[in-house]
N, C-alpha and C. Protein backbone atom coordinates (compact mmCIF):
# COMPACT_ATOMS: atom_id res chain seq x y z
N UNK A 1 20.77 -23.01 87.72
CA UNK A 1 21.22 -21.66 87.93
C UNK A 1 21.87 -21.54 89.31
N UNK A 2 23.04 -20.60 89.62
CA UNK A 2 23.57 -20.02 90.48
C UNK A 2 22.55 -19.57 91.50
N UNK A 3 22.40 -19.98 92.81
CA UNK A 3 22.09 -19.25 93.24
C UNK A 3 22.62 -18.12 94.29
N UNK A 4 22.25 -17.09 94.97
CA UNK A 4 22.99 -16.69 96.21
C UNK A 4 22.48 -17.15 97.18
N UNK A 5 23.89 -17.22 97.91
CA UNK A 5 23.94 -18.29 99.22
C UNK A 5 24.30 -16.85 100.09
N UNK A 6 24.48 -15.92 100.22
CA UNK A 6 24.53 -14.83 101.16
C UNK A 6 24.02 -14.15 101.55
N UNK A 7 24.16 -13.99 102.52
CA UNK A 7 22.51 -13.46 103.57
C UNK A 7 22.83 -11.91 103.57
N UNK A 8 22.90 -11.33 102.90
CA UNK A 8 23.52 -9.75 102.51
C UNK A 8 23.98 -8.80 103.93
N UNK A 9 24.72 -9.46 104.62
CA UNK A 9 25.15 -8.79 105.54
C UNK A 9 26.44 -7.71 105.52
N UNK A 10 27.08 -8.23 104.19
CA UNK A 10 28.69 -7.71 104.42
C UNK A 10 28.01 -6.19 103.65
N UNK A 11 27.34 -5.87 103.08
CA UNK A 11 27.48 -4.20 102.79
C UNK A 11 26.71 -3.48 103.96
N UNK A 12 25.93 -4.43 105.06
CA UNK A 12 25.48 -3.55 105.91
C UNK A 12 26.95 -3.32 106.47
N UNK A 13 27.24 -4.23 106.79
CA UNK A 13 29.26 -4.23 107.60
C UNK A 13 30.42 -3.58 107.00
N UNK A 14 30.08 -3.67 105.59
CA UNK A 14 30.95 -2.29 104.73
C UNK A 14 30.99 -0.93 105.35
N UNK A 15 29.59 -0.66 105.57
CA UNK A 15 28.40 0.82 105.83
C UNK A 15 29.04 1.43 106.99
N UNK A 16 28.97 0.04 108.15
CA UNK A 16 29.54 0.59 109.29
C UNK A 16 31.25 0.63 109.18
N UNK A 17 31.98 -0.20 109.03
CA UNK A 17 33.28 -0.39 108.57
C UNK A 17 33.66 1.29 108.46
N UNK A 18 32.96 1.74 106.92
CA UNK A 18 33.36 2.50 106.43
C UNK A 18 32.76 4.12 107.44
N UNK A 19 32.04 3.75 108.13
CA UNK A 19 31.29 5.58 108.92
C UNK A 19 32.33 5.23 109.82
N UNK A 20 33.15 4.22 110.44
CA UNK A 20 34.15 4.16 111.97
C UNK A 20 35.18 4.73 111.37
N UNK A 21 35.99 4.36 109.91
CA UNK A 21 37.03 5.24 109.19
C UNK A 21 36.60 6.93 109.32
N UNK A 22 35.44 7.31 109.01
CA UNK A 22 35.46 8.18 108.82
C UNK A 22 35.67 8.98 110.18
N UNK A 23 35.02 8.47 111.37
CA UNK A 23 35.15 8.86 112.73
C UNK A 23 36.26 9.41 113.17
N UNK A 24 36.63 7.92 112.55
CA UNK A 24 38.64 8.39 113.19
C UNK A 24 39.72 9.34 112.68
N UNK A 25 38.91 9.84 110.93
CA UNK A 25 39.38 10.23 110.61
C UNK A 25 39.48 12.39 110.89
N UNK A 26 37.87 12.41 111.28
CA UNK A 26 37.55 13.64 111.84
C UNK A 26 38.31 13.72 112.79
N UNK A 27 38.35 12.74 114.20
CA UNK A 27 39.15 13.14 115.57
C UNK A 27 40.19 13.19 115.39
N UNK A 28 41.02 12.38 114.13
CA UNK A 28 42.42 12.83 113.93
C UNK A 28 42.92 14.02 113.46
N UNK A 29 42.17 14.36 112.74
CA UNK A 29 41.99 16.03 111.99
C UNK A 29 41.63 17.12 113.17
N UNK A 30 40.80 17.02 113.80
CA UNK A 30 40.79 18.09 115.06
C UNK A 30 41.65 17.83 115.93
N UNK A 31 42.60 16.65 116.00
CA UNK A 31 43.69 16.04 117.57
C UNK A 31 44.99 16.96 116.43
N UNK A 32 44.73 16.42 115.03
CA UNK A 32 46.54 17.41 114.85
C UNK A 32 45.99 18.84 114.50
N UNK A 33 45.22 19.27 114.00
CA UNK A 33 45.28 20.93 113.97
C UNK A 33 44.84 21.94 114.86
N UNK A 34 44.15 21.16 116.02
CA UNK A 34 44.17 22.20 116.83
C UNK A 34 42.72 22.37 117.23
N UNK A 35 41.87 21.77 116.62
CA UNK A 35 40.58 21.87 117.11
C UNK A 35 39.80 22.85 116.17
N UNK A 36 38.58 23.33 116.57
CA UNK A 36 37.99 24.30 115.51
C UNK A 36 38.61 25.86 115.34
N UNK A 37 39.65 26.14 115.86
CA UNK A 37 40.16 27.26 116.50
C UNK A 37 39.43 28.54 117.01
N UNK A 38 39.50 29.38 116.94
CA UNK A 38 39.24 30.49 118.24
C UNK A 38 39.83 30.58 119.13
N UNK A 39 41.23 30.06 119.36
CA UNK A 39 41.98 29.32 120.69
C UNK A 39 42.73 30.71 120.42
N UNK A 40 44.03 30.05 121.14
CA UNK A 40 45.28 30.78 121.32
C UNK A 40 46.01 30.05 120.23
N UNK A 41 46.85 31.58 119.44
CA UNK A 41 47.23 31.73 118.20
C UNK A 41 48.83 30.82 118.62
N UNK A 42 49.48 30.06 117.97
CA UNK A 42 50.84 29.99 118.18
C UNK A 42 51.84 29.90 117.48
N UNK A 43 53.02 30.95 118.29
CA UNK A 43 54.03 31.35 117.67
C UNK A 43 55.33 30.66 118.13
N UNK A 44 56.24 30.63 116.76
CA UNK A 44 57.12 30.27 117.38
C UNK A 44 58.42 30.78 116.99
N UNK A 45 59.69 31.34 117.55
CA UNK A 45 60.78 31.95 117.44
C UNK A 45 62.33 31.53 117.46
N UNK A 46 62.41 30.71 116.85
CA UNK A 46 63.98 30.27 116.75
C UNK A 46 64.46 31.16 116.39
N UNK A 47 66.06 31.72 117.06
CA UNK A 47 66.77 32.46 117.22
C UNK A 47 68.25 31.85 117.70
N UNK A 48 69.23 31.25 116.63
CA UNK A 48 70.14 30.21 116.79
C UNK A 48 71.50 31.04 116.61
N UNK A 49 72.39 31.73 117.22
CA UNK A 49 73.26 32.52 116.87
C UNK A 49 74.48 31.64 117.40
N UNK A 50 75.47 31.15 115.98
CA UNK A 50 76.39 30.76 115.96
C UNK A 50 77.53 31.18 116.39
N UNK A 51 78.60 30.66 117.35
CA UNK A 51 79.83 30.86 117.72
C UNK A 51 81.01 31.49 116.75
N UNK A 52 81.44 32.93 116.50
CA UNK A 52 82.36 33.26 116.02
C UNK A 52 83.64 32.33 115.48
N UNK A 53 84.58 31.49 114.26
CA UNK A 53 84.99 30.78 114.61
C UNK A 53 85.99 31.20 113.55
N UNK A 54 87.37 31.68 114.18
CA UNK A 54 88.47 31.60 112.66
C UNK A 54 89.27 30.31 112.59
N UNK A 55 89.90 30.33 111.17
CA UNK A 55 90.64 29.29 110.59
C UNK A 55 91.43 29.11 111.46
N UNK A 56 92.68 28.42 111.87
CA UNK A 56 94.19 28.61 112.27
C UNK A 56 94.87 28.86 111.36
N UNK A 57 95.55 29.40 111.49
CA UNK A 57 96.69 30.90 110.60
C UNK A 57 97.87 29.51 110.28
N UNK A 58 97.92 29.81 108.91
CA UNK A 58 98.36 28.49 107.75
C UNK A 58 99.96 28.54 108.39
N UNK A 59 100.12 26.90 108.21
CA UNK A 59 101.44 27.55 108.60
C UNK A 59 102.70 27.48 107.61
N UNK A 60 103.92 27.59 107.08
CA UNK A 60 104.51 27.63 106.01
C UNK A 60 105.84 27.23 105.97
């Protein structure tokens, strides 16, 4: 018979592997939205007003 030859370490190392993903994945989630908010609200206002521009008058 087969036996196992592995000293069952890799799912303790999965366990951790997998709680450090999750770590990084919380601080990335509070680093792009802003944190838990209660903060300061933000707005923002683009206001792009284009240059008047006629054809040149055809000529014939």
């Amino acid at each position: 018979m087969a036996e196992n030859s592995g000293n069952g370490a890799t799912p303790v190392l999965a366990f951790i592997v997998g709680g450090l993903i999750v770590v990084v994945a919380v601080i990335a989630f509070f680093m792009y939205s802003g944190g838990m908010g209660g903060g300061e609200t933000k707005s923002v206002d683009v206001n792009i007003k284009a240059p008047d521009i006629s054809a040149p008058a055809k000529a014939e």
